[in-house]
N, C-alpha and C. Protein backbone atom coordinates (compact mmCIF):
# COMPACT_ATOMS: atom_id res chain seq x y z
N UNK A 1 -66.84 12.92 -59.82
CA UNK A 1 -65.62 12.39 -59.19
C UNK A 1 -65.82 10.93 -58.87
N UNK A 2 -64.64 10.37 -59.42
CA UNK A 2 -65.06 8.68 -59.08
C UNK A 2 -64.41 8.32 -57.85
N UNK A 3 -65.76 7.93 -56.92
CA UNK A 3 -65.37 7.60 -55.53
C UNK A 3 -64.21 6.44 -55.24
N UNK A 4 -63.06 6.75 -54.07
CA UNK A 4 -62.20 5.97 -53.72
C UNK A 4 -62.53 4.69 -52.83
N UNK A 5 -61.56 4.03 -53.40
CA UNK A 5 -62.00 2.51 -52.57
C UNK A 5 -61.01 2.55 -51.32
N UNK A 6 -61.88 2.10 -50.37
CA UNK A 6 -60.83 2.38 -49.43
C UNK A 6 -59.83 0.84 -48.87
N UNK A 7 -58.56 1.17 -48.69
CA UNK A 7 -57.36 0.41 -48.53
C UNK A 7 -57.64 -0.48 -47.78
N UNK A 8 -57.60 -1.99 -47.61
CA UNK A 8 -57.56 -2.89 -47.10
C UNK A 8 -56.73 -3.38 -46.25
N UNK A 9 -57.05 -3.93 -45.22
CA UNK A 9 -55.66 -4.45 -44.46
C UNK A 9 -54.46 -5.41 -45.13
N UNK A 10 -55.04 -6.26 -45.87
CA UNK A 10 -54.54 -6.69 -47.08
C UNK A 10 -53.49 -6.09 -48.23
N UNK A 11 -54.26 -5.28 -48.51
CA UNK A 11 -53.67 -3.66 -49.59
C UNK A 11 -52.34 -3.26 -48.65
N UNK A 12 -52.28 -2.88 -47.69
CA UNK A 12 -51.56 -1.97 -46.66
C UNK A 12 -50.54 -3.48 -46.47
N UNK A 13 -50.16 -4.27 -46.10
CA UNK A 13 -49.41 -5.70 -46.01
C UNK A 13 -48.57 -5.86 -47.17
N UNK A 14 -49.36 -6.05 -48.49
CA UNK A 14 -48.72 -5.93 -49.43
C UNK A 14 -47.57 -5.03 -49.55
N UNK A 15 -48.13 -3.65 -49.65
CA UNK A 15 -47.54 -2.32 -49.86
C UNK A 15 -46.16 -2.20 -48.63
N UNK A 16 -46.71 -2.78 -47.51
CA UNK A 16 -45.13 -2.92 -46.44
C UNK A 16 -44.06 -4.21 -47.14
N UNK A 17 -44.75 -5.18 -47.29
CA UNK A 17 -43.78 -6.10 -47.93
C UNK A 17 -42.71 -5.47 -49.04
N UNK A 18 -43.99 -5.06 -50.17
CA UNK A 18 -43.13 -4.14 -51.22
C UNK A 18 -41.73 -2.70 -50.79
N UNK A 19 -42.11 -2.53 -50.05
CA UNK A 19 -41.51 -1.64 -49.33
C UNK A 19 -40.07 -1.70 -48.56
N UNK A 20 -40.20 -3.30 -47.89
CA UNK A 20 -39.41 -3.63 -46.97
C UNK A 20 -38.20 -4.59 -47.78
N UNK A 21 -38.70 -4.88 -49.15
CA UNK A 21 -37.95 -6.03 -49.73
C UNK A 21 -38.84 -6.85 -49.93
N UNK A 22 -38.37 -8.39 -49.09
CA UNK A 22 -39.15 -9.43 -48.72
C UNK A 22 -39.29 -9.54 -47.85
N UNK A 23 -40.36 -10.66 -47.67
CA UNK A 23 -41.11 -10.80 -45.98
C UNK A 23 -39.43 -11.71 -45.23
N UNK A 24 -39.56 -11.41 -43.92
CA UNK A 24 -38.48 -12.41 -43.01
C UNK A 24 -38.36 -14.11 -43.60
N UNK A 25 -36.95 -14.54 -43.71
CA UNK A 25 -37.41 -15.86 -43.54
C UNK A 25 -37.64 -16.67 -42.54
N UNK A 26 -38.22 -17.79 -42.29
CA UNK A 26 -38.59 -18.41 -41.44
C UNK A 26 -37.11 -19.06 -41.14
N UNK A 27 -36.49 -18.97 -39.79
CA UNK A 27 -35.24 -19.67 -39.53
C UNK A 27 -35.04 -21.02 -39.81
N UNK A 28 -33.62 -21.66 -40.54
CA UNK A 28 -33.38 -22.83 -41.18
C UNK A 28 -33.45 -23.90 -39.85
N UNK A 29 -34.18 -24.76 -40.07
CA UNK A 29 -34.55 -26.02 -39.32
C UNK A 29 -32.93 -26.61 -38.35
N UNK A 30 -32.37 -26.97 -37.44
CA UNK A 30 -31.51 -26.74 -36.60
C UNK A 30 -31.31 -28.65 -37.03
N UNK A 31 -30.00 -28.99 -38.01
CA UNK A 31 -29.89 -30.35 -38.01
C UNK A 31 -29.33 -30.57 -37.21
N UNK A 32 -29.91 -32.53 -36.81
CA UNK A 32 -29.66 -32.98 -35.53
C UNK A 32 -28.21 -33.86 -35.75
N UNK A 33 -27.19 -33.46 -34.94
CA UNK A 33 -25.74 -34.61 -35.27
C UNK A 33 -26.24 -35.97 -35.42
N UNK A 34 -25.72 -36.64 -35.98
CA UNK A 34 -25.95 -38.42 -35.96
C UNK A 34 -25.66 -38.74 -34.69
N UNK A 35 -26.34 -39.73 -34.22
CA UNK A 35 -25.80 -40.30 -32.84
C UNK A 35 -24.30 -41.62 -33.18
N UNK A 36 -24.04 -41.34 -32.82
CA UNK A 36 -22.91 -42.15 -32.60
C UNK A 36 -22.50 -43.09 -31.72
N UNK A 37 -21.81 -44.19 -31.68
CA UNK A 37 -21.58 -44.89 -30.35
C UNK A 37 -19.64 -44.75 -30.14
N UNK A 38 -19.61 -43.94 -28.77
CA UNK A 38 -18.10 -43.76 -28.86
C UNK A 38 -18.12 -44.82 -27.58
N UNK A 39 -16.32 -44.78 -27.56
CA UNK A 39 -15.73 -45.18 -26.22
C UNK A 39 -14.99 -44.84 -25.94
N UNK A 40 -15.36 -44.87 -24.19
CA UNK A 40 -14.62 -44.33 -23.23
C UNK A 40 -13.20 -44.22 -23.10
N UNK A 41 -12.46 -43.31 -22.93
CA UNK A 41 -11.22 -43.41 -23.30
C UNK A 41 -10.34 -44.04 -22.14
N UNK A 42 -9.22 -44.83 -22.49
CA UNK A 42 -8.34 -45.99 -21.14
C UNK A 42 -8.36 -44.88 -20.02
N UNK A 43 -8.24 -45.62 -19.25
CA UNK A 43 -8.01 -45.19 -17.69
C UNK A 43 -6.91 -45.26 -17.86
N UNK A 44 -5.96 -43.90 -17.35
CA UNK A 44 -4.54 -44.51 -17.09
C UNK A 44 -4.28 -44.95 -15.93
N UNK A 45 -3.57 -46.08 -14.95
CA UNK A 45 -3.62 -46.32 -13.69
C UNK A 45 -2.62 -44.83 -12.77
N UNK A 46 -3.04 -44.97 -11.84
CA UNK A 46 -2.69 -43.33 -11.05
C UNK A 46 -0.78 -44.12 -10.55
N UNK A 47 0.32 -43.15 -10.57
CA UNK A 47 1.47 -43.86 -10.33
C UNK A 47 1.41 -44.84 -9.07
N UNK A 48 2.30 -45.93 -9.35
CA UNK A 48 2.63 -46.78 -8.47
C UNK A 48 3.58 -46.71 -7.60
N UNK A 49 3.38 -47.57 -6.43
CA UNK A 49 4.42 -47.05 -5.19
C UNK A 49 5.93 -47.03 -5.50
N UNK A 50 6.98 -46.47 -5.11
CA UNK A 50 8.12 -46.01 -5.26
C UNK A 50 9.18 -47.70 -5.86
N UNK A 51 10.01 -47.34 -6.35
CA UNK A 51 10.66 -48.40 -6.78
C UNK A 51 11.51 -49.10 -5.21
N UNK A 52 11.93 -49.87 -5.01
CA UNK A 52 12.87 -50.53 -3.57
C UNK A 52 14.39 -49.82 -4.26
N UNK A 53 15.18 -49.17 -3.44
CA UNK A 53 16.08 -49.28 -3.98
C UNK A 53 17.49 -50.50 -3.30
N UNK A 54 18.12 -50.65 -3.62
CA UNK A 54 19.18 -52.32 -3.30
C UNK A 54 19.82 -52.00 -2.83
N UNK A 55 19.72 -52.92 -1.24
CA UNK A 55 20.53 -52.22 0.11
C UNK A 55 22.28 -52.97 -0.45
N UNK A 56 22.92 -51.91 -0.02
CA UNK A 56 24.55 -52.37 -0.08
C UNK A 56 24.43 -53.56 0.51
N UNK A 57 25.43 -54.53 -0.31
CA UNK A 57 25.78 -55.95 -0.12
C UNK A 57 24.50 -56.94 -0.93
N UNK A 58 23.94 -56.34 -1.25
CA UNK A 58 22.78 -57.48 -1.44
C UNK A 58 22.81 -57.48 -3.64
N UNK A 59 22.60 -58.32 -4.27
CA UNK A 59 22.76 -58.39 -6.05
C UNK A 59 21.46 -56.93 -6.06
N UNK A 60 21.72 -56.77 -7.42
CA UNK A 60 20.83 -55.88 -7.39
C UNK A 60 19.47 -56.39 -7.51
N UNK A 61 18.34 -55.81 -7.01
CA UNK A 61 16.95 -55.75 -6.99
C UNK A 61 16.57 -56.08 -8.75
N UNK A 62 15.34 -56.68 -9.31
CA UNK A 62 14.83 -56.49 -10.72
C UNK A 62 14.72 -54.82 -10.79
N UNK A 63 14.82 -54.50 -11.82
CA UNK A 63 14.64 -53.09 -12.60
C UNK A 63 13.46 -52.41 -12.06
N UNK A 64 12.80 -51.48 -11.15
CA UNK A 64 11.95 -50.93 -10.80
C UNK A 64 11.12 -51.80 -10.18
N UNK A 65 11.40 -52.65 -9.02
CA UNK A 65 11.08 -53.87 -8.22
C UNK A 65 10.80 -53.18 -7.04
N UNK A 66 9.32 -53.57 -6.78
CA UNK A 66 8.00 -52.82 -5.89
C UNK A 66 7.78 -53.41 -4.62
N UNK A 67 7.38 -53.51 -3.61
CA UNK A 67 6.65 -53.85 -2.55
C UNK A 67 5.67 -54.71 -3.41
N UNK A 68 5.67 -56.43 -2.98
CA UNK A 68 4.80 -57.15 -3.44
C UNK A 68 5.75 -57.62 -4.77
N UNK A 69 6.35 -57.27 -4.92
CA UNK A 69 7.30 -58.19 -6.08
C UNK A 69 8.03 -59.36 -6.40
N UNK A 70 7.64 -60.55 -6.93
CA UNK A 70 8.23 -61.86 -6.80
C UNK A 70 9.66 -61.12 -6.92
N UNK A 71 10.59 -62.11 -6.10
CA UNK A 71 12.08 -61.87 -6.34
C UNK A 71 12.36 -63.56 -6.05
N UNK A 72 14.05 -63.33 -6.49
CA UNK A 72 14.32 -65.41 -6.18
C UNK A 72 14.86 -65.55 -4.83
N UNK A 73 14.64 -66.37 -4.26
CA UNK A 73 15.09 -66.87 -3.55
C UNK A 73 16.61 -66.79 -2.81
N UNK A 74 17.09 -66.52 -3.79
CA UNK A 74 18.73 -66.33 -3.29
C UNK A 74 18.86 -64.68 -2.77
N UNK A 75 18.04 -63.89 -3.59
CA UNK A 75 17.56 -62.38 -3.39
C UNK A 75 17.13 -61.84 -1.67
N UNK A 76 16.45 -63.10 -1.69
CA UNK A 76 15.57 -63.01 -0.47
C UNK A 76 16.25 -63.31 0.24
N UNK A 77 17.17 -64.24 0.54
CA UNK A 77 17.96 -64.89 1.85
C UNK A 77 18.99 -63.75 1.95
N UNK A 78 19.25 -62.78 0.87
CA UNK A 78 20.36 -61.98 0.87
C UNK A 78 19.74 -60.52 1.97
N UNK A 79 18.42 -60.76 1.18
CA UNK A 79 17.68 -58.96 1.89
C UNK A 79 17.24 -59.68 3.62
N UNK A 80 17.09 -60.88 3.84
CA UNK A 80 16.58 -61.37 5.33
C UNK A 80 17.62 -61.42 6.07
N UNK A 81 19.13 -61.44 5.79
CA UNK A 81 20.33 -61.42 6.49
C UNK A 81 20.38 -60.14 7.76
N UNK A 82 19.62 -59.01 7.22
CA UNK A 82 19.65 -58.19 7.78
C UNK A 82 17.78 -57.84 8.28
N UNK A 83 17.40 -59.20 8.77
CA UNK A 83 15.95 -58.98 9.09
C UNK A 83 16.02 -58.32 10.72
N UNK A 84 16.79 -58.51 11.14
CA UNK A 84 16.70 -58.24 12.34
C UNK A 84 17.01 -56.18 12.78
N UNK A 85 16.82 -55.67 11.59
CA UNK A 85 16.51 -54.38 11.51
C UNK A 85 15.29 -53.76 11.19
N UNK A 86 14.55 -54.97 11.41
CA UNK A 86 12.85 -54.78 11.27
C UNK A 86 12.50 -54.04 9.61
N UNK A 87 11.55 -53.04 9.74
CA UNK A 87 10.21 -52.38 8.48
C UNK A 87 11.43 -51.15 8.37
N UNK A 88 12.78 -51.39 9.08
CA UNK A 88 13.50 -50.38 8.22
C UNK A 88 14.58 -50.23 6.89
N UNK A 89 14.68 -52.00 6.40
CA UNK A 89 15.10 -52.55 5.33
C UNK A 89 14.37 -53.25 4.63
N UNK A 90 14.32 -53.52 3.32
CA UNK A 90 13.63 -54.30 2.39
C UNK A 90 13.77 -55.96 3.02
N UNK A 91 12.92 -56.35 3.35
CA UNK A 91 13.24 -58.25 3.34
C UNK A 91 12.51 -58.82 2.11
N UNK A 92 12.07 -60.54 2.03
CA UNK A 92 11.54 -60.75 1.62
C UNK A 92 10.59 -61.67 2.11
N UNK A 93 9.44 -62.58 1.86
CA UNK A 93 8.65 -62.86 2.45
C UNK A 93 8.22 -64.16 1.60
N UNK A 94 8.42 -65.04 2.38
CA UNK A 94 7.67 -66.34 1.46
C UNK A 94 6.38 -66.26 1.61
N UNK A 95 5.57 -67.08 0.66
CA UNK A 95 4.18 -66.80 0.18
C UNK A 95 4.40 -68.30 0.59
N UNK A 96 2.91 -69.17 0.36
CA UNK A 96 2.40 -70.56 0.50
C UNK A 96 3.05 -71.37 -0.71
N UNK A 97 2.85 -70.75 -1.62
CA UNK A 97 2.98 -71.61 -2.71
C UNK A 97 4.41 -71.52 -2.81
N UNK A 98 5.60 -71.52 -2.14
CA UNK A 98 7.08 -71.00 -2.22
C UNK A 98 7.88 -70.30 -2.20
N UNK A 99 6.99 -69.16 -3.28
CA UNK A 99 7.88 -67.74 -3.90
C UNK A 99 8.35 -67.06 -3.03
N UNK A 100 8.63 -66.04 -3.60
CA UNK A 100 9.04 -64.64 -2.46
C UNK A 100 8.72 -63.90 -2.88
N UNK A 101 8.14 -62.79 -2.10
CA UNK A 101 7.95 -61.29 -2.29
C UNK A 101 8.67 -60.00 -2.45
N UNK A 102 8.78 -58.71 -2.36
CA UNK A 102 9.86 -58.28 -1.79
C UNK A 102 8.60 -57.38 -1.12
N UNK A 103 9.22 -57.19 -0.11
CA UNK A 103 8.97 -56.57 1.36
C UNK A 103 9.37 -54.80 1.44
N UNK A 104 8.92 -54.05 0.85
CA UNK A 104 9.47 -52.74 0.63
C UNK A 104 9.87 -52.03 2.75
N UNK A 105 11.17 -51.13 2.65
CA UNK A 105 11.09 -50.51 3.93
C UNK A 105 10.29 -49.45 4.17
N UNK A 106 9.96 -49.23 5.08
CA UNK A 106 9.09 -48.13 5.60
C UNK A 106 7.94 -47.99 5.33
N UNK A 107 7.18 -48.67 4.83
CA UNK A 107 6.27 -49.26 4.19
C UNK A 107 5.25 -50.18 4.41
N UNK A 108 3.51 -49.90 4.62
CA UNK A 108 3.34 -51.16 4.84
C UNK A 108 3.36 -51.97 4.33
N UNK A 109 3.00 -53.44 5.17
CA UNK A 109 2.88 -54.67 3.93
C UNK A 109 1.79 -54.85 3.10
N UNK A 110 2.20 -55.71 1.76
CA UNK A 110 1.21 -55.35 0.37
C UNK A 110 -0.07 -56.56 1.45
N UNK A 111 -1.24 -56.18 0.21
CA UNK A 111 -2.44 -56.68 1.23
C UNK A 111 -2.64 -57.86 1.13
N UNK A 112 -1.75 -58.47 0.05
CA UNK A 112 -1.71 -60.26 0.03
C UNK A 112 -0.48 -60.79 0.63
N UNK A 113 0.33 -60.18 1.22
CA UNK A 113 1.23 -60.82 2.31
C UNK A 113 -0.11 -60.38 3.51
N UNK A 114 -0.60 -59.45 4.15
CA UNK A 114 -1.53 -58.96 5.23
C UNK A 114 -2.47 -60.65 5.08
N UNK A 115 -2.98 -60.56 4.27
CA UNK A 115 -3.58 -62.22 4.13
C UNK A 115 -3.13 -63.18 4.55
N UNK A 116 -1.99 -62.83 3.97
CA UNK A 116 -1.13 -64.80 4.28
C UNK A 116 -0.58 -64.83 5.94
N UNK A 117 -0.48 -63.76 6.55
CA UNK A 117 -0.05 -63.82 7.21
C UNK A 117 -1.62 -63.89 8.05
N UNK A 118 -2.11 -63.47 8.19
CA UNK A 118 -3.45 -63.70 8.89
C UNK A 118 -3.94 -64.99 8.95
N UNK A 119 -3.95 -65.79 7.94
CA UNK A 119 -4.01 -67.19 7.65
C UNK A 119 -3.44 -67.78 8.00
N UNK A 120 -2.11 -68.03 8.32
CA UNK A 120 -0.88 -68.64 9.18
C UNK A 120 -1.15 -68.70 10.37
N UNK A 121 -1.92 -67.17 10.67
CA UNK A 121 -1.87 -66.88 12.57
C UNK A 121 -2.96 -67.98 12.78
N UNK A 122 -3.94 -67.96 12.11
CA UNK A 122 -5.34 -68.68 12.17
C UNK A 122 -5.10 -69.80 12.59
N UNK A 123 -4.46 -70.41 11.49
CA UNK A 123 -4.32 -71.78 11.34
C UNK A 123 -3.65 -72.73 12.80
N UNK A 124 -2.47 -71.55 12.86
CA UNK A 124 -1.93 -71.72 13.91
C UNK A 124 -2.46 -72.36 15.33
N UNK A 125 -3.15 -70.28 15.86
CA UNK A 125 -3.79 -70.54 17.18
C UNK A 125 -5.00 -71.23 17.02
N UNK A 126 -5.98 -71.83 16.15
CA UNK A 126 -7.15 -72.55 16.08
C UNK A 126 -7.94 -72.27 16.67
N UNK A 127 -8.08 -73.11 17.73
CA UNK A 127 -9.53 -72.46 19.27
C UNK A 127 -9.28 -71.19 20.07
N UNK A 128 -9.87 -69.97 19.75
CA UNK A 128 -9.26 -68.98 20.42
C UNK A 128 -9.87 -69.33 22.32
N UNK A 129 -10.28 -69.61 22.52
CA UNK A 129 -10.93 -69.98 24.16
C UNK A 129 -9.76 -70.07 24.83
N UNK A 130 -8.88 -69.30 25.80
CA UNK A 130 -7.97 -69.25 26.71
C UNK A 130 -8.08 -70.85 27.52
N UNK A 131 -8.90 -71.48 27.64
CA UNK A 131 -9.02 -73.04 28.27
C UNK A 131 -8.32 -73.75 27.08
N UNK A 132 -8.19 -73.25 25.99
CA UNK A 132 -7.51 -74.18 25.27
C UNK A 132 -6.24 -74.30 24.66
N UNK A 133 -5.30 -72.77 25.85
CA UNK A 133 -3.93 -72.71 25.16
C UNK A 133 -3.86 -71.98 24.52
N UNK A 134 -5.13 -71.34 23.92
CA UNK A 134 -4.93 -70.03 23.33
C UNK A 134 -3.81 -69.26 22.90
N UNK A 135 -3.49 -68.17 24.29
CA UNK A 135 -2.67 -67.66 24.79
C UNK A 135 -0.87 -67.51 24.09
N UNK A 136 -1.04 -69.32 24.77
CA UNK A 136 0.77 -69.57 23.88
C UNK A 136 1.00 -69.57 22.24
N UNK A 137 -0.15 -70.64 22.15
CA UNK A 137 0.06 -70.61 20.39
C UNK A 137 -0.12 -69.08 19.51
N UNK A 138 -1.02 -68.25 20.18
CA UNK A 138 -0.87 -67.14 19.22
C UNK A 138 -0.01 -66.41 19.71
N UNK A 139 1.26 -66.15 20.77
CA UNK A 139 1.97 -65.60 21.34
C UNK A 139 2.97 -65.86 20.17
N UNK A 140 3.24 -67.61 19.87
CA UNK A 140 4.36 -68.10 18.63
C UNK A 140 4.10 -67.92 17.69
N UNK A 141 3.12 -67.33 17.05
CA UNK A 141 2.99 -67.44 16.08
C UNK A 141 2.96 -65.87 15.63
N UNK A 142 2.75 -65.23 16.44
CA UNK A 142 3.32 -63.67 16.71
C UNK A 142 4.46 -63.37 16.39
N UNK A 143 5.65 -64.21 16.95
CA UNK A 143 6.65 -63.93 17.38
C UNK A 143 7.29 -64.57 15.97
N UNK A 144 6.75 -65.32 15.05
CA UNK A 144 6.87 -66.25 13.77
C UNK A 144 7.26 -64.91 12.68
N UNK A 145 5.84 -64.08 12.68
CA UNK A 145 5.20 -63.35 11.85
C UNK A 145 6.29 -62.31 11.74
N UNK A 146 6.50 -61.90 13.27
CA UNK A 146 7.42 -60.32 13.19
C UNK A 146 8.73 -61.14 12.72
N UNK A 147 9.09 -62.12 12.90
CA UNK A 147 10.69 -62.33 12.43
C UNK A 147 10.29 -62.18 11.12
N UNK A 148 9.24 -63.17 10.47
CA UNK A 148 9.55 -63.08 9.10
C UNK A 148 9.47 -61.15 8.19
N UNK A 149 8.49 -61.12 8.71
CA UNK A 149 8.10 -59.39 8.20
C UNK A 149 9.04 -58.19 8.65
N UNK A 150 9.60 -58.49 9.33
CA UNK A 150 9.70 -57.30 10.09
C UNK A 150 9.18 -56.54 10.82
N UNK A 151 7.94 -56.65 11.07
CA UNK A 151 6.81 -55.93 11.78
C UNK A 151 6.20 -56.59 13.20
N UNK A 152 5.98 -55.59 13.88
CA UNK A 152 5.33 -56.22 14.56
C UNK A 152 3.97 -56.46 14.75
N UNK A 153 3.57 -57.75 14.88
CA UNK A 153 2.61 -58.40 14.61
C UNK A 153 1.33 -57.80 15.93
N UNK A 154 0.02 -57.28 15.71
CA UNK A 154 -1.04 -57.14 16.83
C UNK A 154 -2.09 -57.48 16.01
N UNK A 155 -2.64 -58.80 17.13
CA UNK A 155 -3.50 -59.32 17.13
C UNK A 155 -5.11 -59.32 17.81
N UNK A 156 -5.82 -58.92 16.90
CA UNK A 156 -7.54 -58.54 17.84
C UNK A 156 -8.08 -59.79 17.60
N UNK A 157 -8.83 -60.44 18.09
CA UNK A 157 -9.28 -61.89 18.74
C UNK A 157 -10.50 -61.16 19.60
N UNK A 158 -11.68 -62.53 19.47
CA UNK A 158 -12.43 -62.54 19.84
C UNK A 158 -12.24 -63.87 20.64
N UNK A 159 -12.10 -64.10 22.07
CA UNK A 159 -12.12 -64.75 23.44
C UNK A 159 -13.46 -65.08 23.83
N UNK A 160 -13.70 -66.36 23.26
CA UNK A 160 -15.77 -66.31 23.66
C UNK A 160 -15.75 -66.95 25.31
N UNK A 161 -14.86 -67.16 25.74
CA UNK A 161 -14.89 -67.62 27.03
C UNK A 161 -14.34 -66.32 28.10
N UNK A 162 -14.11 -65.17 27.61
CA UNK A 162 -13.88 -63.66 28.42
C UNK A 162 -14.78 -62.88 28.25
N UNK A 163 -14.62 -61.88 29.34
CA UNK A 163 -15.62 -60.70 29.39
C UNK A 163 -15.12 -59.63 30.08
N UNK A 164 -15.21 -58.76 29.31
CA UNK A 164 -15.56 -58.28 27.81
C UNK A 164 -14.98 -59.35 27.00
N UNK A 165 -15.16 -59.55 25.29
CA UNK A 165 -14.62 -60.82 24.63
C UNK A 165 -13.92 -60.53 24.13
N UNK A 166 -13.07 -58.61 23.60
CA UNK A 166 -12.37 -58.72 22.12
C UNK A 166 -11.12 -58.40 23.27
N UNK A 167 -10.13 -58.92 22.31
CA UNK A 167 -8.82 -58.65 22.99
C UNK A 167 -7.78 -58.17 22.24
N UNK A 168 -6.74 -57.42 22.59
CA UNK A 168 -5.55 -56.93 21.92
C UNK A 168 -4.52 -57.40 22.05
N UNK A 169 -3.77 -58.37 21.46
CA UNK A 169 -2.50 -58.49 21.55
C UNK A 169 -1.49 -57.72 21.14
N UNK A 170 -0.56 -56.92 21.70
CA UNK A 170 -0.06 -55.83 21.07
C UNK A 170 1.82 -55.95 22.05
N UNK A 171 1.38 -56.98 22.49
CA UNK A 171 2.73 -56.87 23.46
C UNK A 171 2.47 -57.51 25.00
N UNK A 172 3.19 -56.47 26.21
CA UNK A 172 2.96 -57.08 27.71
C UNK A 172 1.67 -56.65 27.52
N UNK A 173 0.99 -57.59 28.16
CA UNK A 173 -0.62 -57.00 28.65
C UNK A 173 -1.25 -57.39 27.48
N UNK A 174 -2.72 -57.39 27.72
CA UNK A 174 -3.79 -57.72 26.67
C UNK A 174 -4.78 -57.08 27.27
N UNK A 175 -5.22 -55.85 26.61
CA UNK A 175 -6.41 -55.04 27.22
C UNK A 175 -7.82 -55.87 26.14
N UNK A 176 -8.65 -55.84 27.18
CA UNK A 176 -10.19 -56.49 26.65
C UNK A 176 -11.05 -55.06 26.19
N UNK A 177 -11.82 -55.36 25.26
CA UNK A 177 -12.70 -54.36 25.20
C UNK A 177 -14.33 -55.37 25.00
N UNK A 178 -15.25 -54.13 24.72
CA UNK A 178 -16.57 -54.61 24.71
C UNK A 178 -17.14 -55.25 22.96
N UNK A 179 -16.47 -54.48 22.26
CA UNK A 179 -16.70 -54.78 21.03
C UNK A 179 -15.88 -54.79 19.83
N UNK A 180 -15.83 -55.67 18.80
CA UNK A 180 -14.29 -55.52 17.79
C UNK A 180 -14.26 -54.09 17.01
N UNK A 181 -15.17 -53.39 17.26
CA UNK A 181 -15.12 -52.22 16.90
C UNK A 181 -14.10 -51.12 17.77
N UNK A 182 -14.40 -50.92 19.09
CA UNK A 182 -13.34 -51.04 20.26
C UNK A 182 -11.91 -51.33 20.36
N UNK A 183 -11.84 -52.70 19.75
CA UNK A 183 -10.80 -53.63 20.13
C UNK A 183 -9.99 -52.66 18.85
N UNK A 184 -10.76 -52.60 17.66
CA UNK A 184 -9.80 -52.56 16.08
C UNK A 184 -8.91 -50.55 16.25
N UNK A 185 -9.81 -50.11 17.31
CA UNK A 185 -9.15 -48.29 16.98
C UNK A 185 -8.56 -48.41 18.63
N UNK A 186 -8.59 -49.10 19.26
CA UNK A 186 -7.62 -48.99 20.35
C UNK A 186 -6.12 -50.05 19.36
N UNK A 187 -6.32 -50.65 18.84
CA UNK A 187 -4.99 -51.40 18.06
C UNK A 187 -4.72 -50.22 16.77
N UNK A 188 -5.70 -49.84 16.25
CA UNK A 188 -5.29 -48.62 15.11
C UNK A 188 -4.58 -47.23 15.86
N UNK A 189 -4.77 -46.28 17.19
CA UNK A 189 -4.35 -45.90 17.71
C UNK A 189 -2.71 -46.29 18.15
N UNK A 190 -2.43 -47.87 18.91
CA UNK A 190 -1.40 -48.34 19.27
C UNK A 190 -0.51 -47.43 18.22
N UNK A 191 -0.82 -47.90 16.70
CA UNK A 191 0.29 -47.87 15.58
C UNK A 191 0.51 -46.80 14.73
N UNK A 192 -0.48 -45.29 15.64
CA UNK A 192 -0.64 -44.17 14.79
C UNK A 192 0.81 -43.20 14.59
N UNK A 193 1.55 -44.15 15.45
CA UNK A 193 3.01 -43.21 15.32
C UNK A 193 3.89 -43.68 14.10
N UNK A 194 3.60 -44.68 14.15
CA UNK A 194 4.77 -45.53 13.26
C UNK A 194 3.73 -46.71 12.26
N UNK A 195 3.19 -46.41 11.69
CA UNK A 195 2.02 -47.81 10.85
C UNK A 195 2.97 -48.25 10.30
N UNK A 196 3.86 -48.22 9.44
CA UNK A 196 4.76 -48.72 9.00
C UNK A 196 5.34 -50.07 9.44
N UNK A 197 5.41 -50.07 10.95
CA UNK A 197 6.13 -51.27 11.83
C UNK A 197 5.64 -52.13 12.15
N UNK A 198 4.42 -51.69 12.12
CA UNK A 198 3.07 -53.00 12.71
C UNK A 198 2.09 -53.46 11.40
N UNK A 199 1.97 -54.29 11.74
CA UNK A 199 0.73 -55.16 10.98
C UNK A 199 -0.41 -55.39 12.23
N UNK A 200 -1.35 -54.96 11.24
CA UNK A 200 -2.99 -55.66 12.83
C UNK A 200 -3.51 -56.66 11.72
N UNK A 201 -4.51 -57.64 11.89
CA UNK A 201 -4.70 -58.45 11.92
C UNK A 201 -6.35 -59.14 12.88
N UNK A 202 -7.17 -59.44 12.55
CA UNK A 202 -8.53 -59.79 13.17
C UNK A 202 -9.01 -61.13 13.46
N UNK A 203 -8.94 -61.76 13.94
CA UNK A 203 -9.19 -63.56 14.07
C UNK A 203 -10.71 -62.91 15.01
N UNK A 204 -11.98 -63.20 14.34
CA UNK A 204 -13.58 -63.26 14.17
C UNK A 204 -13.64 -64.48 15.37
């Protein structure tokens, strides 16, 4: 009898391969996308504040004419006729360089009239030190601001000759506090009923 060879681990591998088909394939290599350079897609701006609509008697307003909107002159003397109804009609507002604005109602004012008008007050009262008159000049120039705006004008000032130094102009009386931090949420408080009517304002 011719002795058997015995099966190899090899032998036995084969014989499963044969068996099974073919061996597994090795999974197809995972191609990488091209890199690319994209761009960002426009921002759309988020809607803008409400259009003014054109108080009876007055030409009509420009076509969808905003708070902060040049208007002419003749526009403006028409919407200020009725200034003396304060932040509850559209006025308009001269700027430095001439123009006019339009002044939306109920509304606060845009933040480059808030400027100009801060700059005016400045210029105005100059030396805030109560020894130097203080007092009157920013009282007029208060009283300047609310005619033109409609609003009423409160003023926080720093008084380096008082103590405490920051002060509120907001009307009768002028309460002092210790710090313009103080001074700015006792004047933000004043206007939490109505912001609309008031403008604040900070002279450093």
């Amino acid at each position: 009898m011719t002795p058997r060879t015995p099966l190899t681990f090899t032998a036995i591998a084969v014989a499963f391969v044969m068996l099974t088909g073919c061996a597994p394939e090795a999974p197809a290599p995972t191609e990488t996308a091209p890199v690319t350079e994209t761009t960002a897609p426009a921002v759309t701006p988020s809607p803008s504040d409400p259009a003014v609509e054109t108080p009876a008697g007055v030409e009509a307003l420009p076509e969808n004419a905003k708070a902060g909107d040049v208007i002419d002159a003749e526009t403006a003397a028409q919407l200020n006729e009725r200034s003396y109804m304060g932040s509850s009609v559209p006025l308009g507002y001269q700027m430095p360089d001439g123009s006019w604005v339009l002044l939306a109602a109920n509304e606060p004012l845009p933040e480059n009239v808030v400027e100009v008008v801060q700059q005016k007050v400045r210029d105005a009262v100059g030396d805030l030190s109560w020894q130097s008159n203080a007092g009157k000049r920013l009282y007029d120039a208060r009283m300047a601001e609310n005619a033109a705006t409609g609003r009423t004008l409160i003023v926080v000032h720093h008084a380096p000759d008082m103590n405490p130094s920051w002060v509120v102009h907001s009307g009768p009386g002028q309460p002092t506090f210790a710090t313009r931090e103080e001074a700015v949420a006792a004047a933000e408080q004043h206007i939490a009923g109505n912001p609309a009517a008031y403008v604040i304002i900070v002279l450093e």
